[in-house]
PDB file of N, CA and C in Angstrom:
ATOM      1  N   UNK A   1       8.663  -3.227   5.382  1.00  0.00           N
ATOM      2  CA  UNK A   1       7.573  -2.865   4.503  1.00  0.00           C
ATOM      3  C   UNK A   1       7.938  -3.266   3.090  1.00  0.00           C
ATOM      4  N   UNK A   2       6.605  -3.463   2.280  1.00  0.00           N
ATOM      5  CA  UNK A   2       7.601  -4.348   0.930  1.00  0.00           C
ATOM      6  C   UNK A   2       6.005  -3.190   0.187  1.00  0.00           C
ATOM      7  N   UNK A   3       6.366  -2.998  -0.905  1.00  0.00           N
ATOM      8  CA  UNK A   3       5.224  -2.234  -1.749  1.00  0.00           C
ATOM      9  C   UNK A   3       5.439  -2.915  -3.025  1.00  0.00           C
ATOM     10  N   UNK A   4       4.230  -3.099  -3.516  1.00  0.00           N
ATOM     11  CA  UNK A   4       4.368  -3.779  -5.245  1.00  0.00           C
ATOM     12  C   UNK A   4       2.812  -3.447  -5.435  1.00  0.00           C
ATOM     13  N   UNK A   5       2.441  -3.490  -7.106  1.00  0.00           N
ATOM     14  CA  UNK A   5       1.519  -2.944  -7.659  1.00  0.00           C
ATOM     15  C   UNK A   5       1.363  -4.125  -8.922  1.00  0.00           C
ATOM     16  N   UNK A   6      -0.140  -4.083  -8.744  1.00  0.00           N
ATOM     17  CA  UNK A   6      -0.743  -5.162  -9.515  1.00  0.00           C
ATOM     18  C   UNK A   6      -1.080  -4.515 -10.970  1.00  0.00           C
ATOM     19  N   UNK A   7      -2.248  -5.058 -11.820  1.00  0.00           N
ATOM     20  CA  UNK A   7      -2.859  -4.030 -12.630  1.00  0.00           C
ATOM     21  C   UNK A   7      -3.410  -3.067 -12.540  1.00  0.00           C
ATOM     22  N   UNK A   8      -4.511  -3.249 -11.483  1.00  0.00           N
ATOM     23  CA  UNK A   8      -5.551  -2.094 -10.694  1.00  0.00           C
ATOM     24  C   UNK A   8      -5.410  -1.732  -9.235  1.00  0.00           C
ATOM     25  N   UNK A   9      -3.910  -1.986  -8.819  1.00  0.00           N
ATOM     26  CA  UNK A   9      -4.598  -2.037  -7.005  1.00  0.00           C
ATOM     27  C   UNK A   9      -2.911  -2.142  -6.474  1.00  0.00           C
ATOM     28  N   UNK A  10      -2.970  -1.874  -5.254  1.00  0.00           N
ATOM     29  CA  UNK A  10      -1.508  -1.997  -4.698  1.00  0.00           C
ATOM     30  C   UNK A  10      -1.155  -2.785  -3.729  1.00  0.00           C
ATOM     31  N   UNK A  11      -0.091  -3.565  -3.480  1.00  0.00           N
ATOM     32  CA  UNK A  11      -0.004  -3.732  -2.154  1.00  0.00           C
ATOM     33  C   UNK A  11       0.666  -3.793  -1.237  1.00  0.00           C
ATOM     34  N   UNK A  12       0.753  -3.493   0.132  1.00  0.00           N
ATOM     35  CA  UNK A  12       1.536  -2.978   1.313  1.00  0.00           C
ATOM     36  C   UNK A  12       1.765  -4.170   2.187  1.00  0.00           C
ATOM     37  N   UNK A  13       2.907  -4.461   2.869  1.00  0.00           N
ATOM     38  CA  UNK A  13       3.116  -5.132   3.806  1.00  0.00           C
ATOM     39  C   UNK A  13       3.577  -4.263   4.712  1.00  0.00           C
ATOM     40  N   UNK A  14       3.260  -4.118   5.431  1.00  0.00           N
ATOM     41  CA  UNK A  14       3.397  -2.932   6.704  1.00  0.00           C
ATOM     42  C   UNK A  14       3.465  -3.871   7.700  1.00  0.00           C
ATOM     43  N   UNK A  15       4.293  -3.443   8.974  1.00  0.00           N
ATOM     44  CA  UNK A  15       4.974  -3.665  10.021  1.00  0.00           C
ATOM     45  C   UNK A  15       4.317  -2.324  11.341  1.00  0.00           C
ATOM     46  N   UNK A  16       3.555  -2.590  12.274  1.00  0.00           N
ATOM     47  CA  UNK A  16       3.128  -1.186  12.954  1.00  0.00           C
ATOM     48  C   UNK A  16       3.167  -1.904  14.305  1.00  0.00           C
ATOM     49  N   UNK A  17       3.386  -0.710  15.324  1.00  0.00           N
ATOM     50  CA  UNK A  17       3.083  -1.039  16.754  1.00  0.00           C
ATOM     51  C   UNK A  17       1.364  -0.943  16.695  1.00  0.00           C
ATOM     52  N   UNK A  18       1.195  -1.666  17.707  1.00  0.00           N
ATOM     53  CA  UNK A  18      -0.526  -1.903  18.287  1.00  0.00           C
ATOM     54  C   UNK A  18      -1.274  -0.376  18.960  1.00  0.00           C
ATOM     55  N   UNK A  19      -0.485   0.772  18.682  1.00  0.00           N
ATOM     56  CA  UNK A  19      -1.398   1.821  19.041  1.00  0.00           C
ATOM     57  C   UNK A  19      -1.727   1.993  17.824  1.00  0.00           C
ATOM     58  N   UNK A  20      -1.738   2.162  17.217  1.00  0.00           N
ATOM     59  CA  UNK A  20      -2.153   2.266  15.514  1.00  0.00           C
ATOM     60  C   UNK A  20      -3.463   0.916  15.103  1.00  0.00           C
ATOM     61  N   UNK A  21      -4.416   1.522  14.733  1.00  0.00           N
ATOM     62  CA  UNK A  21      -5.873   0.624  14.045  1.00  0.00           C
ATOM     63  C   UNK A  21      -5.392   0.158  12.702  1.00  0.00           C
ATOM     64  N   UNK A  22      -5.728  -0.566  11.970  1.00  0.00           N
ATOM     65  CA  UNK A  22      -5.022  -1.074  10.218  1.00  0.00           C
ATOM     66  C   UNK A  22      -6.062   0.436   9.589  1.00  0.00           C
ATOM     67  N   UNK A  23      -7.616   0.664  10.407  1.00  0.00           N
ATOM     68  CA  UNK A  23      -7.721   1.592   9.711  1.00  0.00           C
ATOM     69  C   UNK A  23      -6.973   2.973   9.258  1.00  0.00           C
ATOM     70  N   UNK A  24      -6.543   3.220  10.703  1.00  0.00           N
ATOM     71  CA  UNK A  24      -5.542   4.375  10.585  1.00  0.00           C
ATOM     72  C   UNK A  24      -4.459   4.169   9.667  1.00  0.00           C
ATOM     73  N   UNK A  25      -3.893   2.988   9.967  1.00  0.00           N
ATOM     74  CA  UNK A  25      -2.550   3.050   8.977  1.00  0.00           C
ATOM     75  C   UNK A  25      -3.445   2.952   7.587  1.00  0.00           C
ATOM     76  N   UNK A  26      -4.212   2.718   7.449  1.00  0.00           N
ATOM     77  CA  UNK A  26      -4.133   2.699   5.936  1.00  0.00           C
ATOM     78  C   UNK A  26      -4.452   3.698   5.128  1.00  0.00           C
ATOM     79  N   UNK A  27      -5.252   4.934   5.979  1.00  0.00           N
ATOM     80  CA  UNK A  27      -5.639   6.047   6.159  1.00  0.00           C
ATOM     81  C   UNK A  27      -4.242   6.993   5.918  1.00  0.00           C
ATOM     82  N   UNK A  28      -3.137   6.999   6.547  1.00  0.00           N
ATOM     83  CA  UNK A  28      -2.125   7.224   6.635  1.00  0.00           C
ATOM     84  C   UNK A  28      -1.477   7.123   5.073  1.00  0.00           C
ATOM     85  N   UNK A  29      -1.102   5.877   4.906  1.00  0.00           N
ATOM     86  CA  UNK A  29      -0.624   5.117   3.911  1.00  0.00           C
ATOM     87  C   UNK A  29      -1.400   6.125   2.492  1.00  0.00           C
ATOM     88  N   UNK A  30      -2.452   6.066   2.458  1.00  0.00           N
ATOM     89  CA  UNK A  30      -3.406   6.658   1.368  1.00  0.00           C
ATOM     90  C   UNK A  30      -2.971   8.121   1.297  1.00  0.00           C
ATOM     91  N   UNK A  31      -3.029   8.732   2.103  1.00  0.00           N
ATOM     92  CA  UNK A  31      -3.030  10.405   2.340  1.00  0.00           C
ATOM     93  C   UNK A  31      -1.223  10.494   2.290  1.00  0.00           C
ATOM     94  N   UNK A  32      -0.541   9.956   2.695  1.00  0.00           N
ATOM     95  CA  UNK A  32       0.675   9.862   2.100  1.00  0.00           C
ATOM     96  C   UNK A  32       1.415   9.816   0.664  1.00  0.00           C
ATOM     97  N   UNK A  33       1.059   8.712   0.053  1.00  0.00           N
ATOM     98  CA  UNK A  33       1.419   8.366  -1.333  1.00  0.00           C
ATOM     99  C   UNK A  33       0.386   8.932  -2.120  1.00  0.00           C
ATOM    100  N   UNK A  34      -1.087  10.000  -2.235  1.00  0.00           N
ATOM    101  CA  UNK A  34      -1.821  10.633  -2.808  1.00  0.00           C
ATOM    102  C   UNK A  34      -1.316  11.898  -2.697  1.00  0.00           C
ATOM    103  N   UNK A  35      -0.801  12.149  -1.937  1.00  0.00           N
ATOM    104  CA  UNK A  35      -0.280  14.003  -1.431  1.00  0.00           C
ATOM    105  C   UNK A  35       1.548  13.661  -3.008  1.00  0.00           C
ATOM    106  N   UNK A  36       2.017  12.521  -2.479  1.00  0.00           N
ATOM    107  CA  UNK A  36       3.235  12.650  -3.065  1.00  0.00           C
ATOM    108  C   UNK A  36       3.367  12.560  -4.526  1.00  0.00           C
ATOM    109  N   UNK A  37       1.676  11.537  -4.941  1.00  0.00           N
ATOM    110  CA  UNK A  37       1.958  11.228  -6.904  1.00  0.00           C
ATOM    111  C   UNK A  37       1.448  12.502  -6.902  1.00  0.00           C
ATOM    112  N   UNK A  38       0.313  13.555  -6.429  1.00  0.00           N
ATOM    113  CA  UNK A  38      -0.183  14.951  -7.058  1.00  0.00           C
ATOM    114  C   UNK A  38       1.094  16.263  -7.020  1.00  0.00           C
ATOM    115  N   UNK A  39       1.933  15.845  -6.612  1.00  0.00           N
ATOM    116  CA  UNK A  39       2.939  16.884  -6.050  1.00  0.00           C
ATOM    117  C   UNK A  39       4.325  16.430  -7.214  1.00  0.00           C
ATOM    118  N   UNK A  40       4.342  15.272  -7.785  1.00  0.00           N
ATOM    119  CA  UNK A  40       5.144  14.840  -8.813  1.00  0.00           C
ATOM    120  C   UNK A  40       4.342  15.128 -10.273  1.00  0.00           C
ATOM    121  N   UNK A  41       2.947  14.570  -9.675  1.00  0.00           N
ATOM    122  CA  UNK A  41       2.215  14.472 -11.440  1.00  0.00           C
ATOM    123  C   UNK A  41       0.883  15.511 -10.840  1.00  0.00           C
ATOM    124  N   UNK A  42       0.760  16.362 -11.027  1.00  0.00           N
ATOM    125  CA  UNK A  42      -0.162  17.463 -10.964  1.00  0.00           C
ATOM    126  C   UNK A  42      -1.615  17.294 -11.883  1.00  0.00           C
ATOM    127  N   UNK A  43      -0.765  17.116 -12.766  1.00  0.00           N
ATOM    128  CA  UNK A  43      -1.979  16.955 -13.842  1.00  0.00           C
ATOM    129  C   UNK A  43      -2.996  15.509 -13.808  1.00  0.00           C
ATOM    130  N   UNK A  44      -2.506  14.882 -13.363  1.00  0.00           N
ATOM    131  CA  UNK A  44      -3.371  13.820 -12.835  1.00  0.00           C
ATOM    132  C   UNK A  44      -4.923  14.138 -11.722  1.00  0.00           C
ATOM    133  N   UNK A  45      -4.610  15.249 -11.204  1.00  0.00           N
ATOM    134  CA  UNK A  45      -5.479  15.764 -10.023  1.00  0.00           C
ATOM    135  C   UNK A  45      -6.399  16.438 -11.319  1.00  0.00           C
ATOM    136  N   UNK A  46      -6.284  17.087 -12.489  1.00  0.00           N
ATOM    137  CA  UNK A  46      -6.909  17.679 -13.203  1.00  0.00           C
ATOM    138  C   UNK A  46      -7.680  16.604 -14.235  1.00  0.00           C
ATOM    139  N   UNK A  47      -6.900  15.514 -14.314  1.00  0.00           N
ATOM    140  CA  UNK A  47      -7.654  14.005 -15.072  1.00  0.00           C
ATOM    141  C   UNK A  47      -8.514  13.681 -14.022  1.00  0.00           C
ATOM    142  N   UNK A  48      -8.466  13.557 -12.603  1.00  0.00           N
ATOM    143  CA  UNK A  48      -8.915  12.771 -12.013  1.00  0.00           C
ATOM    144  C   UNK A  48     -10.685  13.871 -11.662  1.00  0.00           C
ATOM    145  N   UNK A  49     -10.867  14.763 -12.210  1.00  0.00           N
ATOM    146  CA  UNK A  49     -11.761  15.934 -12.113  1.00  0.00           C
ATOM    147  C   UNK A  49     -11.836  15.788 -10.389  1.00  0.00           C
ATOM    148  N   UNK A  50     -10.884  16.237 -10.061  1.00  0.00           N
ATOM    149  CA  UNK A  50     -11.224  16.483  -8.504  1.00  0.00           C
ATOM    150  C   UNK A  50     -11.354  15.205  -7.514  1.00  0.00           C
ATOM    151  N   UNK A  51     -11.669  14.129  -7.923  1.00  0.00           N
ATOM    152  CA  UNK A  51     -11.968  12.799  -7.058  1.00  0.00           C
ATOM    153  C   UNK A  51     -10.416  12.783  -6.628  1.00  0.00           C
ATOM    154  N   UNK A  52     -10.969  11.386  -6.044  1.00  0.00           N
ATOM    155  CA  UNK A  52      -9.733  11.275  -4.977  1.00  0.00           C
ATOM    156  C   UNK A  52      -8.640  10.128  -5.837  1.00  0.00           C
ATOM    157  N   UNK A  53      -7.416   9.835  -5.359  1.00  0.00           N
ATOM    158  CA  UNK A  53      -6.598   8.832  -6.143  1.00  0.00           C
ATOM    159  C   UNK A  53      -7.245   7.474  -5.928  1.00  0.00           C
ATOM    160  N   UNK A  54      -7.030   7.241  -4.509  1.00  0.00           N
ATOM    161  CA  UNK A  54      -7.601   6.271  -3.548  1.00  0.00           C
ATOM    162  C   UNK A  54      -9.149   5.841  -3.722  1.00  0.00           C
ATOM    163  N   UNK A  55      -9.967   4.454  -3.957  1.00  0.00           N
ATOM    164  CA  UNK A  55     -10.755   4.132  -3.075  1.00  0.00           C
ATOM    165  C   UNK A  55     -11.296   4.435  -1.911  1.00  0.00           C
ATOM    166  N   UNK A  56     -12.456   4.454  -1.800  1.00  0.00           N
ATOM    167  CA  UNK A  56     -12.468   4.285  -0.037  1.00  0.00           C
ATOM    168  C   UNK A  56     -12.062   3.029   0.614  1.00  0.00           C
ATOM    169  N   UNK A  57     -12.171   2.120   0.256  1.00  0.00           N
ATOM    170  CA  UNK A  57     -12.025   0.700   0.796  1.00  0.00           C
ATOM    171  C   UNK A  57     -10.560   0.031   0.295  1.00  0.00           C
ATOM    172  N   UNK A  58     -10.574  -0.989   1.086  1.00  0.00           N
ATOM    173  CA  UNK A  58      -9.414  -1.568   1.464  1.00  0.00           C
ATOM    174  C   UNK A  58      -9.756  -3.343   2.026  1.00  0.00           C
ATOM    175  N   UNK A  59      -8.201  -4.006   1.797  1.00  0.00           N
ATOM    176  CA  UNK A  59      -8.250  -5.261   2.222  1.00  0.00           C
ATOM    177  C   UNK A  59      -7.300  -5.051   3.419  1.00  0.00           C
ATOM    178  N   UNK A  60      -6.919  -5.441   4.472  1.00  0.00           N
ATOM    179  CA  UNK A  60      -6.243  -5.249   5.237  1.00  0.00           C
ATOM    180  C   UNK A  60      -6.305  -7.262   6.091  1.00  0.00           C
ATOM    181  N   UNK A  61      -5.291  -7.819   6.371  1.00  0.00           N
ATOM    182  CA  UNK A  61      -5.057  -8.980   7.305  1.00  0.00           C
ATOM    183  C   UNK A  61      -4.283  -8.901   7.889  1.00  0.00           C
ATOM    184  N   UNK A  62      -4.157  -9.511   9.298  1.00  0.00           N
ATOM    185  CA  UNK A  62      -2.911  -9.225  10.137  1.00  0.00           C
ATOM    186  C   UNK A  62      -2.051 -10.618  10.632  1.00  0.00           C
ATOM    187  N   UNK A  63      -0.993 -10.221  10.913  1.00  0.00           N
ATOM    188  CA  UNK A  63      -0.196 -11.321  11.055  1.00  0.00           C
ATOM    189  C   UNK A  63       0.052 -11.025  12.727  1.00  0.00           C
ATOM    190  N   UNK A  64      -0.177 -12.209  13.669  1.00  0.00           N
ATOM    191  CA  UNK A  64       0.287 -12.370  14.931  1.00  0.00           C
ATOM    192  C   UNK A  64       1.700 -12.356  15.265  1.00  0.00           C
ATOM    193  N   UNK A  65       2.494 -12.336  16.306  1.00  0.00           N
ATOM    194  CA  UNK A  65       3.538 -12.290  16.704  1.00  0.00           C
ATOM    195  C   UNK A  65       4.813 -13.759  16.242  1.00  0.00           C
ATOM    196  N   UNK A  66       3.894 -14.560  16.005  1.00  0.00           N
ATOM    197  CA  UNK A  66       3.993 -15.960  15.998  1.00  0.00           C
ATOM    198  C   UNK A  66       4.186 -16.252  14.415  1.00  0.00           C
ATOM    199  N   UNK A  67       3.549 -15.210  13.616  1.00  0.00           N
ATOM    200  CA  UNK A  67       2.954 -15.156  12.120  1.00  0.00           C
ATOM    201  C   UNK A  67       4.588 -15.582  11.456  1.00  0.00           C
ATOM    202  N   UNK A  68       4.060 -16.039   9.927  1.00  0.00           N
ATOM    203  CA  UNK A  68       5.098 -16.035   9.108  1.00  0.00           C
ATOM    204  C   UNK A  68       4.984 -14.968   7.990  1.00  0.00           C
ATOM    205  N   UNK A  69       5.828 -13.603   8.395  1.00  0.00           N
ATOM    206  CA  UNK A  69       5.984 -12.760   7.566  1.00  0.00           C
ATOM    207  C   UNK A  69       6.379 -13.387   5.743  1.00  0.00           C
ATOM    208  N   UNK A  70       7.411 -14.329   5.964  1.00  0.00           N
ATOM    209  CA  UNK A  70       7.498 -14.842   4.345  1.00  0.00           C
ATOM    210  C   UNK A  70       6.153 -14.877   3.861  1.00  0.00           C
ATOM    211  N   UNK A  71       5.626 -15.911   4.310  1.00  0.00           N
ATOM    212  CA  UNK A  71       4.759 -16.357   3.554  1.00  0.00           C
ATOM    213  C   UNK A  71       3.569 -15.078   3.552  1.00  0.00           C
ATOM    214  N   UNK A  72       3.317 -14.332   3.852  1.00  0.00           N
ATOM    215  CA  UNK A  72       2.707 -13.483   3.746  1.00  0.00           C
ATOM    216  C   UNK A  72       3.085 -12.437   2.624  1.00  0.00           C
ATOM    217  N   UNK A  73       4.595 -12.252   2.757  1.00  0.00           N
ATOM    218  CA  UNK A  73       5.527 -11.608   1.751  1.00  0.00           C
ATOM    219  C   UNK A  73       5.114 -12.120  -0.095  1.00  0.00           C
ATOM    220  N   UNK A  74       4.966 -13.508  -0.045  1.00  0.00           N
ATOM    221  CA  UNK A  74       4.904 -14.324  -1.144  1.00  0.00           C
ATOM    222  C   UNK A  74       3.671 -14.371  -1.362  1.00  0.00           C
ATOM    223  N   UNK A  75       2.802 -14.631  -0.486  1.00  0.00           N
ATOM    224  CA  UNK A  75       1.300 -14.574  -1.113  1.00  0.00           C
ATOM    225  C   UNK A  75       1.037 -12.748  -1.939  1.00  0.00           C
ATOM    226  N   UNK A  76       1.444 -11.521  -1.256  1.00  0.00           N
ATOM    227  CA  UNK A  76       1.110 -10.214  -1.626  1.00  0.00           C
ATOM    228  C   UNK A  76       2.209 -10.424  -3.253  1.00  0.00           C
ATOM    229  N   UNK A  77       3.122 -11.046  -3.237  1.00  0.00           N
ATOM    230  CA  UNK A  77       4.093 -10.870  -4.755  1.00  0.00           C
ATOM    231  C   UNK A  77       3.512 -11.575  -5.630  1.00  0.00           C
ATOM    232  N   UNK A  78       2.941 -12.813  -5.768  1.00  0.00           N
ATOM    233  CA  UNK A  78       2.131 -13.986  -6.233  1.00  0.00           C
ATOM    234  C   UNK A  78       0.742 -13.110  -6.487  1.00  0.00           C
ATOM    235  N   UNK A  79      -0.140 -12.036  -5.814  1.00  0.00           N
ATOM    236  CA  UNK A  79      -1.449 -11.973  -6.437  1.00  0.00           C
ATOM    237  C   UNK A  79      -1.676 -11.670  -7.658  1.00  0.00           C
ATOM    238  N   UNK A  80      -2.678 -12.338  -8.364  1.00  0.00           N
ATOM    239  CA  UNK A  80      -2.652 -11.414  -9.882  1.00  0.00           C
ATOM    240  C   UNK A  80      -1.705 -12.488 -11.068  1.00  0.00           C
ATOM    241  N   UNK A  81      -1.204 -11.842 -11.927  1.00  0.00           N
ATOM    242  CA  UNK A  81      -0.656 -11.728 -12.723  1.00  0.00           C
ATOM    243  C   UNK A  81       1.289 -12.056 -12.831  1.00  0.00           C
ATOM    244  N   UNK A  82       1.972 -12.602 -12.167  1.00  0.00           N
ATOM    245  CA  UNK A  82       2.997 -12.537 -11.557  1.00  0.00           C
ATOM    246  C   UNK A  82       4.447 -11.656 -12.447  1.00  0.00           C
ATOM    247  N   UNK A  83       3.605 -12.033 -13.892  1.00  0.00           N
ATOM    248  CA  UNK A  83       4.727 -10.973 -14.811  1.00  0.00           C
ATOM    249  C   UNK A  83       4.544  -9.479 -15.102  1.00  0.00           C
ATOM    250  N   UNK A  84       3.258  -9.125 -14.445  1.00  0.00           N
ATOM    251  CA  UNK A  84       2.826  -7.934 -14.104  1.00  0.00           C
ATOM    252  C   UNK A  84       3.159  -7.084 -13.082  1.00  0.00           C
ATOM    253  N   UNK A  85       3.516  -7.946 -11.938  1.00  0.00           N
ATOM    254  CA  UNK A  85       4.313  -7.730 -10.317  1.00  0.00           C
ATOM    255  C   UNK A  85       4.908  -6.503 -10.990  1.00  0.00           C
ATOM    256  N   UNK A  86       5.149  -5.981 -10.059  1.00  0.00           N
ATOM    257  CA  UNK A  86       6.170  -4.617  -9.888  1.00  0.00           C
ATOM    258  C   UNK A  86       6.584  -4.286  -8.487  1.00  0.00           C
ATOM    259  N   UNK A  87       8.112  -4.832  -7.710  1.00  0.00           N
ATOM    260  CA  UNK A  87       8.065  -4.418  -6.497  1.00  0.00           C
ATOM    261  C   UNK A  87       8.590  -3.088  -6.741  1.00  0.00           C
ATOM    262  N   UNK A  88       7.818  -2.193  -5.818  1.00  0.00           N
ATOM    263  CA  UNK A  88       8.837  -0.564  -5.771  1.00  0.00           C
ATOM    264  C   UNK A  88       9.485  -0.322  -4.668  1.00  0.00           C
ATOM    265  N   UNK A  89       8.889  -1.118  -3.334  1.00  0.00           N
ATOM    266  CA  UNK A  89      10.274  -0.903  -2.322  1.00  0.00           C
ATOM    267  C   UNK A  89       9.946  -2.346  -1.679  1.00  0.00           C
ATOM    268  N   UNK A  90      11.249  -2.699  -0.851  1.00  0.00           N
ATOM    269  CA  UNK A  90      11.159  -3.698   0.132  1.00  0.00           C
ATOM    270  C   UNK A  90      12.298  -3.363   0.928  1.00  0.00           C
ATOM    271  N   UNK A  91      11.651  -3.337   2.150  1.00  0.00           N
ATOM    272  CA  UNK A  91      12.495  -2.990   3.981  1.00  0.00           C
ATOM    273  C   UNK A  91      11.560  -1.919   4.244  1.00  0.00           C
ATOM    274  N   UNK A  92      12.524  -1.378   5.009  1.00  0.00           N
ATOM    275  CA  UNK A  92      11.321  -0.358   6.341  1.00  0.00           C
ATOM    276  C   UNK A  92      11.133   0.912   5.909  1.00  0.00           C
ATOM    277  N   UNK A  93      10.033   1.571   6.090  1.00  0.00           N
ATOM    278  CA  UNK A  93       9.978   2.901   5.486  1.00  0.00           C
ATOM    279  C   UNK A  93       9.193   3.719   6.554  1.00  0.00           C
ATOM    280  N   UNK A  94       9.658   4.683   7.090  1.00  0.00           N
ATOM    281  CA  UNK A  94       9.589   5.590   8.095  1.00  0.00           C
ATOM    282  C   UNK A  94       7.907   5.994   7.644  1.00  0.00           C
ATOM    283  N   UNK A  95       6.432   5.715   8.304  1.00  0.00           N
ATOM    284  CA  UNK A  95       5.649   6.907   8.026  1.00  0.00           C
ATOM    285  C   UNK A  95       5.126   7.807   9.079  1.00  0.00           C
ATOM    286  N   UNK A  96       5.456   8.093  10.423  1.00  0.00           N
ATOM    287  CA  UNK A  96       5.332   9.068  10.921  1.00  0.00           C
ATOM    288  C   UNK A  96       6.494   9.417  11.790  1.00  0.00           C
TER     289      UNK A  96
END
């Protein structure tokens, strides 16, 4: 899993077995890292007047068995702005 953050938006390279929908994981993913910034930064839930952190919507693409994770890796680090990039993790990260 590799996480980095653009100006307005984030993005995930996630790794999942096929019982899992991209909706679910991303569902997951959202309700995860929203439970953890309100539980660090509180007061943000009081800026945000009650709405949610998250969007409803999402981009999600998948890579086949066959796929080239690099290049997939490099296109999500490359979007945007590139001196703006911010990676915050890269390797595997446990979410259930």
């Amino acid at each position: 899993m590799e996480i980095g953050t653009d100006k307005d938006h984030v993005h995930f390279l996630v790794q999942s077995v096929p019982m899992f929908t991209v909706t679910r994981i991303a569902t997951i993913i959202k309700s995860l890292t929203a439970r953890q910034v309100f539980s660090k930064m509180p007061e943000l839930k009081k800026e945000l007047w009650g709405s949610s952190l998250w969007t409803s919507g999402y981009y999600a693409a998948t890579v086949g068995k066959h796929g080239n994770e690099t290049v997939i890796a490099k296109y999500v680090k490359e979007q945007g702005c590139e001196t703006d990039y911010v990676q915050i993790h890269k390797d595997q990260l446990r979410l259930l």
